[in-house]
Protein backbone atom coordinates (compact mmCIF):
# COMPACT_ATOMS: atom_id res chain seq x y z
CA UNK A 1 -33.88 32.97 54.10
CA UNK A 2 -30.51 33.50 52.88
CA UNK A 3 -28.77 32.54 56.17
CA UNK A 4 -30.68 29.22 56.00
CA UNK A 5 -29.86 28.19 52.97
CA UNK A 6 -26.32 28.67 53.59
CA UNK A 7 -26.65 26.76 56.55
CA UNK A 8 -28.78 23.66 54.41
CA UNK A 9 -25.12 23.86 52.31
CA UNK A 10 -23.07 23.47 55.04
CA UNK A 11 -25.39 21.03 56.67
CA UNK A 12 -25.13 18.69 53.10
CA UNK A 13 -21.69 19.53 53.05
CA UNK A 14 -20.74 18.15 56.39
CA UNK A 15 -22.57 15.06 56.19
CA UNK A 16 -21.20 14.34 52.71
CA UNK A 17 -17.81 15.01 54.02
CA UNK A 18 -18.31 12.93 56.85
CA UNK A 19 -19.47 9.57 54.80
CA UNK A 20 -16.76 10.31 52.78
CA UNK A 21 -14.56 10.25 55.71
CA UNK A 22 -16.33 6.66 56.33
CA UNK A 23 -16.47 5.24 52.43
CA UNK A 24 -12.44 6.33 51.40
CA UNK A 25 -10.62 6.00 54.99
CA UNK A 26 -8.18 3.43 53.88
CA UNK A 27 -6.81 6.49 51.45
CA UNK A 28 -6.64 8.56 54.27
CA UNK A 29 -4.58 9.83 56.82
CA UNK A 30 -5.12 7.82 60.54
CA UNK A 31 -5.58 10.85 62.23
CA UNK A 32 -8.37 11.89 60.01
CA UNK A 33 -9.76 8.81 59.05
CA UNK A 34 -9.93 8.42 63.06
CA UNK A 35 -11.36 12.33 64.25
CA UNK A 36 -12.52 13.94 61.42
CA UNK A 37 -16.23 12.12 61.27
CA UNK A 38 -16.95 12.53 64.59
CA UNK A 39 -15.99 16.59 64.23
CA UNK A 40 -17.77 16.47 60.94
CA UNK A 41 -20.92 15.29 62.49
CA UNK A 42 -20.48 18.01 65.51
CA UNK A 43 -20.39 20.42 62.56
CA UNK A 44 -23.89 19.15 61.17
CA UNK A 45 -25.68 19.19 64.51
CA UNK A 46 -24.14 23.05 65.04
CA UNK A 47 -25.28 24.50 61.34
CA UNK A 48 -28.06 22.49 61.42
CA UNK A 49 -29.26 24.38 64.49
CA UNK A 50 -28.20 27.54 63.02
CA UNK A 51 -30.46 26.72 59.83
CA UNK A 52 -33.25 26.32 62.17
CA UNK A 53 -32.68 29.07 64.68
CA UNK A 54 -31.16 31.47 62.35
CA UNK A 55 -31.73 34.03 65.08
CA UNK A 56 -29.97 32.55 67.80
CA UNK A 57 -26.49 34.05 69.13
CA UNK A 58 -23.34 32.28 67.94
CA UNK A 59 -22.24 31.80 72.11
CA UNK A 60 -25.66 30.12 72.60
CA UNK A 61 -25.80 27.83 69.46
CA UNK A 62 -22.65 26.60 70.22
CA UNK A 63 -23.90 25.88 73.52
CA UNK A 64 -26.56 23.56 72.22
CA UNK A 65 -24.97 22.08 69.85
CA UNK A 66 -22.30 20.81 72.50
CA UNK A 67 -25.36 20.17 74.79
CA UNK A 68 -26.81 17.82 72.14
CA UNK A 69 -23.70 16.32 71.11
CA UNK A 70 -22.88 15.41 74.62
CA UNK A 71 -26.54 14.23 75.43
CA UNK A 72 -26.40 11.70 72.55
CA UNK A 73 -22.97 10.74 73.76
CA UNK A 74 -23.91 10.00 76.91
CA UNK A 75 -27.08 8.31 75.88
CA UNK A 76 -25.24 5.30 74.58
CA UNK A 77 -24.22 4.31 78.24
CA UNK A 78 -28.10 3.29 78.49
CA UNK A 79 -28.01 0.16 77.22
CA UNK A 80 -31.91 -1.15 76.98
CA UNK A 81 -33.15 -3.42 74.19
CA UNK A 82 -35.41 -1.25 72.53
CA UNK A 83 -32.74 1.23 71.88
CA UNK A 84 -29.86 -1.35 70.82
CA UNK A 85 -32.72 -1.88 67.84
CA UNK A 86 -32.70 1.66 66.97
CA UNK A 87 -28.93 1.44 66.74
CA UNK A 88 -28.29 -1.52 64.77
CA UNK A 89 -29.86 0.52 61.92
CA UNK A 90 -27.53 2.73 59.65
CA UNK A 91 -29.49 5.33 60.57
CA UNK A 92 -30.01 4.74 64.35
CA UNK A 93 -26.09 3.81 64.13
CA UNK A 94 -25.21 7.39 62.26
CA UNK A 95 -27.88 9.75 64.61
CA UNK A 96 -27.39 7.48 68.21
CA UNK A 97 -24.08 6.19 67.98
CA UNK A 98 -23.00 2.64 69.25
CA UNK A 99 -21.21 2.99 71.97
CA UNK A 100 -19.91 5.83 74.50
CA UNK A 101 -16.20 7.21 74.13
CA UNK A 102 -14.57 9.61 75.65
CA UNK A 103 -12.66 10.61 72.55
CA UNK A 104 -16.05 11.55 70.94
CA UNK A 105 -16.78 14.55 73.31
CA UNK A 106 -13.12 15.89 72.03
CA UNK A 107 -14.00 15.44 68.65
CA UNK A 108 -17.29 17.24 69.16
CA UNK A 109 -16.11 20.01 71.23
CA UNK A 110 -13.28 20.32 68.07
CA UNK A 111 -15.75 20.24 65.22
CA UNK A 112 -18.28 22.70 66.80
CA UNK A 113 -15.39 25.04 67.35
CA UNK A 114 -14.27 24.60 63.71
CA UNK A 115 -17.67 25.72 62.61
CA UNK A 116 -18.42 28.37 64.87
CA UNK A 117 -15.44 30.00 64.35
CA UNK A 118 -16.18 30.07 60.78
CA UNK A 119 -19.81 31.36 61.41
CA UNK A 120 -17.92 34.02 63.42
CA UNK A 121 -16.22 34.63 60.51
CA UNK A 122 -18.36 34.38 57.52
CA UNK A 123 -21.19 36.96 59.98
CA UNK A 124 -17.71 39.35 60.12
CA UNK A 125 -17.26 39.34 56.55
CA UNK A 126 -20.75 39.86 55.47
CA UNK A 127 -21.29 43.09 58.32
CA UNK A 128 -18.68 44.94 56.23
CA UNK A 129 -19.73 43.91 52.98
């Protein structure tokens, strides 16, 4: 229970981090106004599959995460009506995307490293506590 809830804080941190990256990127830097909310959502999608398979190895939530990350990436090269509805929505825009870019799959693969090196870490640090 413990794990998951520090997973729920990450989860709410990421996403607040990444709208913030949205709402205030006129004050900041281009490179991170440009990368850093497509690595921040990366870094949702991989603690937000460690809060719901807690008991998952790092190597193979990583794994998913990049899996789904990539999927939904992809997914925007289908280009039906039904699903250009879903993504004119702020929420179908935020979840599906708008359009595919290679760039994204860098900043994915970047932001899922970020946080599972830090799950690496944070696990290390609580086995010798």
């Amino acid at each position: 229970m413990k794990a998951r809830l520090l997973y729920f804080i990450f989860v709410v941190a990421a996403i607040a981090a990444g709208l913030a990256s949205r709402a205030y990127q006129e004050y900041l830097p281009l490179f991170v106004s440009r990368h850093f909310g497509d690595a921040l959502w990366a870094v949702m999608i991989y603690f937000g599959l460690r809060m719901l398979l807690p008991r998952y190895r790092l190597l193979h939530s990583f794994g998913l995460a990049l899996l789904l990350c990539f999927s939904i990436e992809f997914s925007q090269l289908y280009q039906a009506e039904w699903i250009h509805h879903i993504r004119s929505t702020t929420l179908g825009a935020l979840v599906l995307g708008k359009g595919f870019l290679f760039i994204d799959l860098v900043r994915y693969t970047a932001g899922i490293i970020a946080a599972w090196l830090l799950d690496r870490y944070l696990l290390k640090v609580q086995q010798q506590m």
